[in-house]
PDB file of N, CA and C in Angstrom:
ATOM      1  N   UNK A   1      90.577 105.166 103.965  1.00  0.00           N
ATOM      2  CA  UNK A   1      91.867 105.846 104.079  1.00  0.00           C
ATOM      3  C   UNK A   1      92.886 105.138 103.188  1.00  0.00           C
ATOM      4  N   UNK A   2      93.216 105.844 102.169  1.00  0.00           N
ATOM      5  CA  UNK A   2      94.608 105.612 101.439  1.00  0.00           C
ATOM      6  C   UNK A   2      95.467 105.593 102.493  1.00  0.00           C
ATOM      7  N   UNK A   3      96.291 104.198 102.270  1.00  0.00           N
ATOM      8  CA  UNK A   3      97.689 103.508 102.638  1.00  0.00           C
ATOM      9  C   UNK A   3      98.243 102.869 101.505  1.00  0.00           C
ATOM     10  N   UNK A   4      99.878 103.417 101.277  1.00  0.00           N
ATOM     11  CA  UNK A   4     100.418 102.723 100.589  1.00  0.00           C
ATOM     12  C   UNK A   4     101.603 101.692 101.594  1.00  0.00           C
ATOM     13  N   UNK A   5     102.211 100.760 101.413  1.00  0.00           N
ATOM     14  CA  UNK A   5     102.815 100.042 102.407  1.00  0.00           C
ATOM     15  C   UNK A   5     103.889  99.326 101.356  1.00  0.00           C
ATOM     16  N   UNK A   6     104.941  99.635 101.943  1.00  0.00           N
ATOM     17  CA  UNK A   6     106.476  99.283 101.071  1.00  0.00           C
ATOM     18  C   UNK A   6     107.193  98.491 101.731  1.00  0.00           C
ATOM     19  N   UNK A   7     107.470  97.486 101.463  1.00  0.00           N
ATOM     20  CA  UNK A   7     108.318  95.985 101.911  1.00  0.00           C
ATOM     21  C   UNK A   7     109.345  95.806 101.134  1.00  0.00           C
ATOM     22  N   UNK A   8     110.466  94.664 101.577  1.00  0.00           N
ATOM     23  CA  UNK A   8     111.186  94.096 100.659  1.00  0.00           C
ATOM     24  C   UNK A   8     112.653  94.426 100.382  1.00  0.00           C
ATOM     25  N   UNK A   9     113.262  95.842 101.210  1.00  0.00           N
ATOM     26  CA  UNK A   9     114.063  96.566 100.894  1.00  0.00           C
ATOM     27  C   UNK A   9     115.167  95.323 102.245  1.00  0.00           C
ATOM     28  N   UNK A  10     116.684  96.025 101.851  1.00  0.00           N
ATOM     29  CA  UNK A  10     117.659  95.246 102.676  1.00  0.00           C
ATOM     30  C   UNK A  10     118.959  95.430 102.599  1.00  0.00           C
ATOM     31  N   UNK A  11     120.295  94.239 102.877  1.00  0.00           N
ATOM     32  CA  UNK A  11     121.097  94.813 102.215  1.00  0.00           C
ATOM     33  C   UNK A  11     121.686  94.222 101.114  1.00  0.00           C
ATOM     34  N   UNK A  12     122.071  94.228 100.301  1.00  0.00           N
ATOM     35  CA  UNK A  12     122.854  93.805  99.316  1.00  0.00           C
ATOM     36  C   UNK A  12     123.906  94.287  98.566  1.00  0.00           C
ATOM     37  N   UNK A  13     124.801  93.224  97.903  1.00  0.00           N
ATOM     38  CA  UNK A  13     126.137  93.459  97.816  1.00  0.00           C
ATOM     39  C   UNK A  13     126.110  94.130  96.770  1.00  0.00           C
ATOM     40  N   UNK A  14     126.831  94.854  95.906  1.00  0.00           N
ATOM     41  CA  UNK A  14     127.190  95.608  94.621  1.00  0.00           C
ATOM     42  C   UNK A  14     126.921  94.183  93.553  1.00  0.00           C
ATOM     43  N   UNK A  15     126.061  94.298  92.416  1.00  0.00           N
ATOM     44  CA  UNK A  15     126.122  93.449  91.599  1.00  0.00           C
ATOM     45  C   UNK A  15     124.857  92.554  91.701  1.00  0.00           C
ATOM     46  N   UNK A  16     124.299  92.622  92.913  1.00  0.00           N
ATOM     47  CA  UNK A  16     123.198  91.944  93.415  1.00  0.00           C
ATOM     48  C   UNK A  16     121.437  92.120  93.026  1.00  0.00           C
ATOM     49  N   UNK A  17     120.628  91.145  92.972  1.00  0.00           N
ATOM     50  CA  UNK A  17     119.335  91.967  92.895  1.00  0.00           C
ATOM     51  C   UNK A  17     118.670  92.185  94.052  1.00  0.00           C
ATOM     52  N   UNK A  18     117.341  92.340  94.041  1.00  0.00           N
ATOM     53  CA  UNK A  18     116.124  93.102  95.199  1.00  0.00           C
ATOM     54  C   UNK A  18     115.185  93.282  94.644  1.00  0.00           C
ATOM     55  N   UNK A  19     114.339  92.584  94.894  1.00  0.00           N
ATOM     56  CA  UNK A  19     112.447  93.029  94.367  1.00  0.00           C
ATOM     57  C   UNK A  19     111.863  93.584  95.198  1.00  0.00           C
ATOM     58  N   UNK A  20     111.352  95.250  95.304  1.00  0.00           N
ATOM     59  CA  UNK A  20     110.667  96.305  96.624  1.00  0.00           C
ATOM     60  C   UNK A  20     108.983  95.851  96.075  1.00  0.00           C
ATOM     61  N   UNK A  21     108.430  96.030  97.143  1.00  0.00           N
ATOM     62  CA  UNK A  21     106.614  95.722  96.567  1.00  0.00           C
ATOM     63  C   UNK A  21     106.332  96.823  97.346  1.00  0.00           C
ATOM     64  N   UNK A  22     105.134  97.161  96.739  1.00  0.00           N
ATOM     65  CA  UNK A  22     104.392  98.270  97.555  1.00  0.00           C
ATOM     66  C   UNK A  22     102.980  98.244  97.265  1.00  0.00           C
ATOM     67  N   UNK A  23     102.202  97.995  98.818  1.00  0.00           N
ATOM     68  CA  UNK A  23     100.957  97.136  98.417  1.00  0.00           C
ATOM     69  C   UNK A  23      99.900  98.150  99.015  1.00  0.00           C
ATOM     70  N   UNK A  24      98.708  98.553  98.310  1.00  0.00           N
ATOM     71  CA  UNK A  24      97.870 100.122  98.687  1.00  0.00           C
ATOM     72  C   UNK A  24      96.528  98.825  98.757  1.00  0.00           C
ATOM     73  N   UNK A  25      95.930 100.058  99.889  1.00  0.00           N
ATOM     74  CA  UNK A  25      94.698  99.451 100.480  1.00  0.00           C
ATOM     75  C   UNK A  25      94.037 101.335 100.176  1.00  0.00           C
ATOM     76  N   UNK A  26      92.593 100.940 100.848  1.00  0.00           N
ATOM     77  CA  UNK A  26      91.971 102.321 100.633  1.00  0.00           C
ATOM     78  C   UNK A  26      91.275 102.875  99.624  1.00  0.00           C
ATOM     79  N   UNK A  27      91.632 102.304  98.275  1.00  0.00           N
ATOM     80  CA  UNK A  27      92.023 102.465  96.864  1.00  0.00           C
ATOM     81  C   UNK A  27      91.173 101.883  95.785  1.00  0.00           C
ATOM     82  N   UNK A  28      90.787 102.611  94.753  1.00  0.00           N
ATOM     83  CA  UNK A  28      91.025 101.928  93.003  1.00  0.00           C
ATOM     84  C   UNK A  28      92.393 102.084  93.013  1.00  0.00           C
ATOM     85  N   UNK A  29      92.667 100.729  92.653  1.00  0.00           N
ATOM     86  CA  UNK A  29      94.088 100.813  92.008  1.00  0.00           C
ATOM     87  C   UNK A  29      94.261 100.794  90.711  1.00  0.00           C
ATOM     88  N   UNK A  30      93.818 100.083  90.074  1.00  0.00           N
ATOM     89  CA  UNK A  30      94.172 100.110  88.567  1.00  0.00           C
ATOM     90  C   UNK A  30      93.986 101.545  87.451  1.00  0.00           C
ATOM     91  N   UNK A  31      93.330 102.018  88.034  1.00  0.00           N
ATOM     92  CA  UNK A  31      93.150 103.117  87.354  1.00  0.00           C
ATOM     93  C   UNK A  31      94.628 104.307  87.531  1.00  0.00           C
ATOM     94  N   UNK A  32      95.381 104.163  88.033  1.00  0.00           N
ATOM     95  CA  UNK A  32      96.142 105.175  89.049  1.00  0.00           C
ATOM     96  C   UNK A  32      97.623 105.009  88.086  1.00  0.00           C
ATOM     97  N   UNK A  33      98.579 106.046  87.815  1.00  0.00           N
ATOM     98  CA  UNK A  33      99.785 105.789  86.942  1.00  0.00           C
ATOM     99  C   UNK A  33     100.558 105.539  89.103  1.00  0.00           C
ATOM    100  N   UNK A  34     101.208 105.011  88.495  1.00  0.00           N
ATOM    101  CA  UNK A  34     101.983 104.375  90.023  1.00  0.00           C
ATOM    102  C   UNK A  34     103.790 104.897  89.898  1.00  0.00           C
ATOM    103  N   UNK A  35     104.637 105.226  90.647  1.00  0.00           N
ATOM    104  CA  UNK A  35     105.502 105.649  91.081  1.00  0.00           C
ATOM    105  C   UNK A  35     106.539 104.904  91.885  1.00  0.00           C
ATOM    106  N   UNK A  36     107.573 104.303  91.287  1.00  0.00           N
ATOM    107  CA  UNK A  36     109.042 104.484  92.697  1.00  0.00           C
ATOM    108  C   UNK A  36     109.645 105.508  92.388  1.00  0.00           C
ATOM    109  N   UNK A  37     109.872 106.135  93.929  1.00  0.00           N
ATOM    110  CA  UNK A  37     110.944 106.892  94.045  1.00  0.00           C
ATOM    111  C   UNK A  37     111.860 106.703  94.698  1.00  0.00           C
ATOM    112  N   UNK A  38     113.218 107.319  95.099  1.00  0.00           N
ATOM    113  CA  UNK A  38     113.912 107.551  96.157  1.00  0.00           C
ATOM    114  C   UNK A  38     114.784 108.088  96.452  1.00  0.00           C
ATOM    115  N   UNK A  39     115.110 108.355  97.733  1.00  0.00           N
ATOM    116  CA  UNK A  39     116.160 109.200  98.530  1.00  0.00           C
ATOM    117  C   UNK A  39     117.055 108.979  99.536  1.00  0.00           C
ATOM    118  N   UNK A  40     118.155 109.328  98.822  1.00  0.00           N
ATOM    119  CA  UNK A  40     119.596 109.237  99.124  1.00  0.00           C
ATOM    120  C   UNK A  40     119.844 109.830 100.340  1.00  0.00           C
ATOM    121  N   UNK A  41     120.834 109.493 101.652  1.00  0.00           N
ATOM    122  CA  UNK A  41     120.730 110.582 102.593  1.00  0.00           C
ATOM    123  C   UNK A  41     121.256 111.757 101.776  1.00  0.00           C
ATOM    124  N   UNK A  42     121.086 112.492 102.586  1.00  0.00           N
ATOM    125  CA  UNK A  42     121.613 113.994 101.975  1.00  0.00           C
ATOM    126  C   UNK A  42     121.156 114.692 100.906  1.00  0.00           C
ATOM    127  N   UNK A  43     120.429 113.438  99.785  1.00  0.00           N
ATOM    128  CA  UNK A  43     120.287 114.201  98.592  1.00  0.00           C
ATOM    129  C   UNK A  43     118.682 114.852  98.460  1.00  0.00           C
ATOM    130  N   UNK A  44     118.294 114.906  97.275  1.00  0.00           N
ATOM    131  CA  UNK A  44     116.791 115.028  96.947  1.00  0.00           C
ATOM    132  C   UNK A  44     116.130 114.168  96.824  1.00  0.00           C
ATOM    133  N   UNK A  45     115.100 113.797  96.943  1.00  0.00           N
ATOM    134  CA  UNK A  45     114.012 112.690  96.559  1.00  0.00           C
ATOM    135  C   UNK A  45     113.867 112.938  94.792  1.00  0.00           C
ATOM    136  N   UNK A  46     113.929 111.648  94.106  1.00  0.00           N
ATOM    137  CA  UNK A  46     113.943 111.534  92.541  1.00  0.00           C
ATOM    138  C   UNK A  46     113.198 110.719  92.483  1.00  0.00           C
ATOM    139  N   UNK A  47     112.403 110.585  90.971  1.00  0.00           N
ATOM    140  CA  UNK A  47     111.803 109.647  90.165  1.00  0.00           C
ATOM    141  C   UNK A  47     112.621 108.747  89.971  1.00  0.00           C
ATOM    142  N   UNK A  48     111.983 107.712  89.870  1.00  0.00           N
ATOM    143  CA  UNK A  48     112.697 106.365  89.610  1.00  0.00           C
ATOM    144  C   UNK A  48     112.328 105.474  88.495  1.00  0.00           C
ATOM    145  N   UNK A  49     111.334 105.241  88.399  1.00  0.00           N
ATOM    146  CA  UNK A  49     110.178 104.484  87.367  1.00  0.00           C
ATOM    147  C   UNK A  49     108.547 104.822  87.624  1.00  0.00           C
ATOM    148  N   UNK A  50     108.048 104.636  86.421  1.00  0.00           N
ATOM    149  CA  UNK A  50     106.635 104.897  86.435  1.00  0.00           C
ATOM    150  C   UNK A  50     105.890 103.803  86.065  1.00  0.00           C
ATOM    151  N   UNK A  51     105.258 103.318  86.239  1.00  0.00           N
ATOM    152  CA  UNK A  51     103.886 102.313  85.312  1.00  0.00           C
ATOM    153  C   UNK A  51     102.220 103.044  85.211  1.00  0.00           C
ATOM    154  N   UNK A  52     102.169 103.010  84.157  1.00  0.00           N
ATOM    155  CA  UNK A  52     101.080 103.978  83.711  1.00  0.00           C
ATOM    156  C   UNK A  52      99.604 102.425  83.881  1.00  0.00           C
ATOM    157  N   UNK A  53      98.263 102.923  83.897  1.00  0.00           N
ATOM    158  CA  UNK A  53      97.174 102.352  84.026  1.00  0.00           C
ATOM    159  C   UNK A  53      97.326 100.819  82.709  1.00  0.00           C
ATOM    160  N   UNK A  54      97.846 101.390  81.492  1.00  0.00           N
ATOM    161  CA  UNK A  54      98.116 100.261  80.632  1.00  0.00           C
ATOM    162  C   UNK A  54      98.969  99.322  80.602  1.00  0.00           C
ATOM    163  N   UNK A  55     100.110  99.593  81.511  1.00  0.00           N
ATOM    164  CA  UNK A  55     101.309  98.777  81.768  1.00  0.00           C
ATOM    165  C   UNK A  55     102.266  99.420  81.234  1.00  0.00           C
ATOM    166  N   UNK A  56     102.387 100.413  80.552  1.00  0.00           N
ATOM    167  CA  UNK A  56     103.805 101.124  80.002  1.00  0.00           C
ATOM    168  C   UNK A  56     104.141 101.778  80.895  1.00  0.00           C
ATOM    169  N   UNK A  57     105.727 101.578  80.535  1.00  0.00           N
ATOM    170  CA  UNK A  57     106.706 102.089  81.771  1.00  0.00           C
ATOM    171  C   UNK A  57     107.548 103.177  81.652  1.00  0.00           C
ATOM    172  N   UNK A  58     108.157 104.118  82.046  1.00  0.00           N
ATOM    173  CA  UNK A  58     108.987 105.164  82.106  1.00  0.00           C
ATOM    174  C   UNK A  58     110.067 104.720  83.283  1.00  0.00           C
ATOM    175  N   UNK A  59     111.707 105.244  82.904  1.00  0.00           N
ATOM    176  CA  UNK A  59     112.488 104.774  84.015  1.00  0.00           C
ATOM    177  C   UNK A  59     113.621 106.097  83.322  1.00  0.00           C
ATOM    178  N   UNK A  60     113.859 106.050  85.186  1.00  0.00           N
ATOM    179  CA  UNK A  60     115.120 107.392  84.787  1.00  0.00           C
ATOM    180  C   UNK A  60     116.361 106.843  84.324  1.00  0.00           C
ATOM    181  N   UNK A  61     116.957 107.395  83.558  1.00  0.00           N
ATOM    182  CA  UNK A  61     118.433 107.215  82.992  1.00  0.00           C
ATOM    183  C   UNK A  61     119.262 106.578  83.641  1.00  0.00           C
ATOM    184  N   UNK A  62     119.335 106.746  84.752  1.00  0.00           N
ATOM    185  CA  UNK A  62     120.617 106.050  85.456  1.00  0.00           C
ATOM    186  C   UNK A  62     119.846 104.749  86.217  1.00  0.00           C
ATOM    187  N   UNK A  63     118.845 104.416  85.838  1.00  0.00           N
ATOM    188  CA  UNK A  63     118.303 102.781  86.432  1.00  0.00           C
ATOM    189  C   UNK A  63     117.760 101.714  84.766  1.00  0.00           C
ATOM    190  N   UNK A  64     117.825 102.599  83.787  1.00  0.00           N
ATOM    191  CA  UNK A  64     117.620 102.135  82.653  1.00  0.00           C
ATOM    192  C   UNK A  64     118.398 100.679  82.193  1.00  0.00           C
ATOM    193  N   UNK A  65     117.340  99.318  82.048  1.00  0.00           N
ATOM    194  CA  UNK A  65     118.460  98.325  81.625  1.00  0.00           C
ATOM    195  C   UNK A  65     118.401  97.746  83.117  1.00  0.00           C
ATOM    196  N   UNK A  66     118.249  98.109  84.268  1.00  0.00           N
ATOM    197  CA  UNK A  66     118.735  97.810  85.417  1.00  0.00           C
ATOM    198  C   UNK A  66     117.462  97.052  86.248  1.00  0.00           C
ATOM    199  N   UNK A  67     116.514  98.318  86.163  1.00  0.00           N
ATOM    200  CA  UNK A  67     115.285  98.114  87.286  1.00  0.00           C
ATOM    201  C   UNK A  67     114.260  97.883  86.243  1.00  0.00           C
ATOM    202  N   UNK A  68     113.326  97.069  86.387  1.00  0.00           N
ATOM    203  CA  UNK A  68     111.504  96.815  85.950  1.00  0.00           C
ATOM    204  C   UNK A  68     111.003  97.453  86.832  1.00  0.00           C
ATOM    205  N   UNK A  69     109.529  98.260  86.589  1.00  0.00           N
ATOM    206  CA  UNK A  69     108.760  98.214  87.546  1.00  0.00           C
ATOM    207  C   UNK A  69     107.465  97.460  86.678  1.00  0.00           C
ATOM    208  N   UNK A  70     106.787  96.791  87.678  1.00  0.00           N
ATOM    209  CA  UNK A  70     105.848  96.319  87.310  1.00  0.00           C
ATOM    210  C   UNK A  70     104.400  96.368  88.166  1.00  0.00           C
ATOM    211  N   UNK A  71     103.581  95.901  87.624  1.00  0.00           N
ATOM    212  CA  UNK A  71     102.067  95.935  88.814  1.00  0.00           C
ATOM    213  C   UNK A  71     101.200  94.547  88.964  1.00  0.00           C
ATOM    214  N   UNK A  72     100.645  94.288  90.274  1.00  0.00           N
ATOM    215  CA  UNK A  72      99.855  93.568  89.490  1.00  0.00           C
ATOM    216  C   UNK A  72      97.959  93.905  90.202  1.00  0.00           C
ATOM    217  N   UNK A  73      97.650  94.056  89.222  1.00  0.00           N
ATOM    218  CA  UNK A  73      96.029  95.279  89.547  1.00  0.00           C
ATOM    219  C   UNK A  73      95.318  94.763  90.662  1.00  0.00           C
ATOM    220  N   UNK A  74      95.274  93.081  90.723  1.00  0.00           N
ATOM    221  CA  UNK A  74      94.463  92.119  91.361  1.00  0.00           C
ATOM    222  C   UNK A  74      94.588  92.107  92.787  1.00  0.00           C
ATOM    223  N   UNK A  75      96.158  92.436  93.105  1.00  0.00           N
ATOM    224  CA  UNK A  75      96.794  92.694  94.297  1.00  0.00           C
ATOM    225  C   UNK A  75      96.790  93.807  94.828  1.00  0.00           C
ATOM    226  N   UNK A  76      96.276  95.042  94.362  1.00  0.00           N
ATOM    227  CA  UNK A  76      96.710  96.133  94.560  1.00  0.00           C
ATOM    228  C   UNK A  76      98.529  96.633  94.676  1.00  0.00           C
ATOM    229  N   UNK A  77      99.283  95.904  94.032  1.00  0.00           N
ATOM    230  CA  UNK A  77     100.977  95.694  94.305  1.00  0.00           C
ATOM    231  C   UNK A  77     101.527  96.147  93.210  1.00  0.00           C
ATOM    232  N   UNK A  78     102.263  97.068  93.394  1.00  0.00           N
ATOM    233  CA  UNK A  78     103.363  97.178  92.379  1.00  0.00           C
ATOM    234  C   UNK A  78     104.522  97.263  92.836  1.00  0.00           C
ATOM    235  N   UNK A  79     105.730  96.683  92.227  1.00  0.00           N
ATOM    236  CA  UNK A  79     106.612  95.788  92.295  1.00  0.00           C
ATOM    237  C   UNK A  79     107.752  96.834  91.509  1.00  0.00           C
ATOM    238  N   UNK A  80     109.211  96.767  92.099  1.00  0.00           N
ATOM    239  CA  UNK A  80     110.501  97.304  91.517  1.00  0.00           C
ATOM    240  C   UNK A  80     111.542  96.194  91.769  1.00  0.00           C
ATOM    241  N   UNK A  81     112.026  95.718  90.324  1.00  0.00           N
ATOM    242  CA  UNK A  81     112.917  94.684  90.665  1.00  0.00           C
ATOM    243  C   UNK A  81     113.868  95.240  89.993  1.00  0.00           C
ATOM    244  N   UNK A  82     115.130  95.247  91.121  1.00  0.00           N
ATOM    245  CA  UNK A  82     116.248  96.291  90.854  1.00  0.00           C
ATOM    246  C   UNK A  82     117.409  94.642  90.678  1.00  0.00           C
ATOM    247  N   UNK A  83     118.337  95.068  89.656  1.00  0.00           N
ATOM    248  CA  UNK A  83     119.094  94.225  89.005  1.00  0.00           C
ATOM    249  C   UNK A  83     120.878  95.206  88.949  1.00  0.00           C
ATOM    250  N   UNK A  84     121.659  94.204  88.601  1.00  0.00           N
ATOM    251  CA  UNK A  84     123.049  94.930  88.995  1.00  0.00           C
ATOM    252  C   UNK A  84     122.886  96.086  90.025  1.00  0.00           C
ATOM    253  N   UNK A  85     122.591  96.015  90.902  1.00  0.00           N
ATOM    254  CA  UNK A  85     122.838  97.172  91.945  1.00  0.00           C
ATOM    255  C   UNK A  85     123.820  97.748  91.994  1.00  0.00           C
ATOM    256  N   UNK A  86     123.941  98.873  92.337  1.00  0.00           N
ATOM    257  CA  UNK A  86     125.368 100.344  92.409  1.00  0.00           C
ATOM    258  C   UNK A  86     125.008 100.454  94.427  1.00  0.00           C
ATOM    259  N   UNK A  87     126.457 100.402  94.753  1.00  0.00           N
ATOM    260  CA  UNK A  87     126.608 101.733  96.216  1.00  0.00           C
ATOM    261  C   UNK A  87     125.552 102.721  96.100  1.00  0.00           C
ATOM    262  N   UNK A  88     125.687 103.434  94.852  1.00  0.00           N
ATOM    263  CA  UNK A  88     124.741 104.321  94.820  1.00  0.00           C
ATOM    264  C   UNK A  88     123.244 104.724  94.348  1.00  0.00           C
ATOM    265  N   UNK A  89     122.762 103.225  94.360  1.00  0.00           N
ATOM    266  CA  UNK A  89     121.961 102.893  94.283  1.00  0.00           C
ATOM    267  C   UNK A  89     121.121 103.006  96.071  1.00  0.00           C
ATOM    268  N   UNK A  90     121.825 102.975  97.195  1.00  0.00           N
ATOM    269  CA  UNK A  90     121.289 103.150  98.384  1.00  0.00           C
ATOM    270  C   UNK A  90     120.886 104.281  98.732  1.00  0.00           C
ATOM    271  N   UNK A  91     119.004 103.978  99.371  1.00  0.00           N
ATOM    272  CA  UNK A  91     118.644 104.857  99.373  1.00  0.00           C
ATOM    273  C   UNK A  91     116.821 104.228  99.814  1.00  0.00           C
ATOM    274  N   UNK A  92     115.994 105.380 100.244  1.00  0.00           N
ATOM    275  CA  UNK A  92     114.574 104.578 100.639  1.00  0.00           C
ATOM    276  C   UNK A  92     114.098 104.902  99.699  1.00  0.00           C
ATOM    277  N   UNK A  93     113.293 103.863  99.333  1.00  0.00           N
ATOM    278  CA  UNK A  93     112.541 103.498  98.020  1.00  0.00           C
ATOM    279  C   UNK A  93     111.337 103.743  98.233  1.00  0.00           C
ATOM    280  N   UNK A  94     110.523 104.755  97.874  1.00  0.00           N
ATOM    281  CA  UNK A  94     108.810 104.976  98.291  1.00  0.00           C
ATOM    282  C   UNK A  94     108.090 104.905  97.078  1.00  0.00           C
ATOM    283  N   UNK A  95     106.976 104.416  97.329  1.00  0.00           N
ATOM    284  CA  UNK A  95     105.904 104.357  96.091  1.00  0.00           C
ATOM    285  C   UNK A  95     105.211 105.618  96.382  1.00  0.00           C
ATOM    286  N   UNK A  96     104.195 105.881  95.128  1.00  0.00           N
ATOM    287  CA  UNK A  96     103.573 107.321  95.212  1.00  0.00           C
ATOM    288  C   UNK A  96     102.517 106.911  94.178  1.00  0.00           C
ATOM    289  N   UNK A  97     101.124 107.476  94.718  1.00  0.00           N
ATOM    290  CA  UNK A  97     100.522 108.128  93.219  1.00  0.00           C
ATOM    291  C   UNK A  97      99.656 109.157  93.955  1.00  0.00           C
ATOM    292  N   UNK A  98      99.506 110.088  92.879  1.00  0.00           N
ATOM    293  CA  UNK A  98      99.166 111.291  92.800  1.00  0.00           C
ATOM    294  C   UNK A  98      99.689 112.193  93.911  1.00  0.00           C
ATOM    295  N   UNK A  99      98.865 112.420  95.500  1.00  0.00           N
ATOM    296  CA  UNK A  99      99.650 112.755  96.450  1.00  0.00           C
ATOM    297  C   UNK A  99     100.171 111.797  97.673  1.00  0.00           C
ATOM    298  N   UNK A 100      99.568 110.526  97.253  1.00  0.00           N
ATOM    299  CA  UNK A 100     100.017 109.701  98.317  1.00  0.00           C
ATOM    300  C   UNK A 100     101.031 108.775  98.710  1.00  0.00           C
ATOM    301  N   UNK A 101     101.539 108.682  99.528  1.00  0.00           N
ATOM    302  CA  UNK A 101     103.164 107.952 100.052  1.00  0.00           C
ATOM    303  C   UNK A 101     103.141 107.119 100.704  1.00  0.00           C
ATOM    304  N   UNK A 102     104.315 106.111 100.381  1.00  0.00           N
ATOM    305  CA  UNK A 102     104.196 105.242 101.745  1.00  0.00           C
ATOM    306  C   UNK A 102     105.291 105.973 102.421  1.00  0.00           C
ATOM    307  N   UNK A 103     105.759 105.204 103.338  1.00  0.00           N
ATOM    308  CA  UNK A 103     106.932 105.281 104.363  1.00  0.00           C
ATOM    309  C   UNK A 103     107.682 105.010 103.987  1.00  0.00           C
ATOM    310  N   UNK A 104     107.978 104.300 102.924  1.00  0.00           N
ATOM    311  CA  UNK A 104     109.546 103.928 102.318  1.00  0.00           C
ATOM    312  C   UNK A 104     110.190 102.445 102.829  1.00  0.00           C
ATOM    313  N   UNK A 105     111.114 101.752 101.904  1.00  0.00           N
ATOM    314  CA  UNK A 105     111.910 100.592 102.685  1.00  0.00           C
ATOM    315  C   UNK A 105     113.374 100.942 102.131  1.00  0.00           C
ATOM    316  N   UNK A 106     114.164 100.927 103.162  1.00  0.00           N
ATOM    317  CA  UNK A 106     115.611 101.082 103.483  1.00  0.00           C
ATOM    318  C   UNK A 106     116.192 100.310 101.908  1.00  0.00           C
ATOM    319  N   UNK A 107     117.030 100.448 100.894  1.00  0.00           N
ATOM    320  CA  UNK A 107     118.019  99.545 100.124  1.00  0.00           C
ATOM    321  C   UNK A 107     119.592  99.724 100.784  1.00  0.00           C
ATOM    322  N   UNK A 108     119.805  98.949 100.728  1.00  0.00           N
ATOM    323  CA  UNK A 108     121.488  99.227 100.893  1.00  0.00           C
ATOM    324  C   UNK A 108     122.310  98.781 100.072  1.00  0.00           C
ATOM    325  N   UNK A 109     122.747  99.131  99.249  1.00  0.00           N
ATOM    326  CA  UNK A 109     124.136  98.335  98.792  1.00  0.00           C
ATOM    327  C   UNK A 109     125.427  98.473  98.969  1.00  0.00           C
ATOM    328  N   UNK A 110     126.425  97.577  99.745  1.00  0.00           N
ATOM    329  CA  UNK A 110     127.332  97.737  99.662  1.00  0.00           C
ATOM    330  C   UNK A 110     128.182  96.117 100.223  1.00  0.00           C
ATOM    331  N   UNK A 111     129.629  96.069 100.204  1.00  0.00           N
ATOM    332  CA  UNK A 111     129.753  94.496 100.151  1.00  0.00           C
ATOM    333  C   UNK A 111     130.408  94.596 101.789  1.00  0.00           C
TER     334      UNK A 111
END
């Protein structure tokens, strides 16, 4: 049984960092393009960053400069280390690949 499992989330002040991990059992992992997402109350669930099987990354516009995502294969873990944080940056952070989810971990920012 695919489980993905997301840790790491909390609160922090505007300006602050946060490293989210999200660690899959069940799984080949390395083979898999990997996913953060997240969602705002109220809003839609969005893409956030991607890491593809080779290590290249994709990141949406408004986290560009800000957030890494990274992996590491051995662990089954891939990793979002979010840098200058925004207010609106709060929101649950879920990993994904293909159709599978974790549960998400809470971010908060605010001072």
């Amino acid at each position: 049984q695919v489980q993905l499992v997301e840790s790491g989330g909390g609160l922090v002040q505007p300006g602050g960092s946060l490293r989210v991990s999200c660690a899959a059992s069940g799984t080949i992992f390395n083979i898999y393009i990997m996913n953060w997402y997240r969602q705002a109350p109220g809003k839609q669930r969005e893409l956030v960053a991607t890491i593809f099987p080779n290590g290249n990354t994709n990141y949406a516009d408004f986290v560009k400069g800000r957030f890494t995502i990274s992996r590491d294969n051995a662990k089954k873990t891939v990793y979002l280390q979010m840098n200058s944080l925004k207010p609106e940056d709060t929101a649950v952070y879920y990993c994904n690949f293909i159709r599978n989810w974790g549960k998400g971990t809470l971010v908060t920012v605010s001072s």
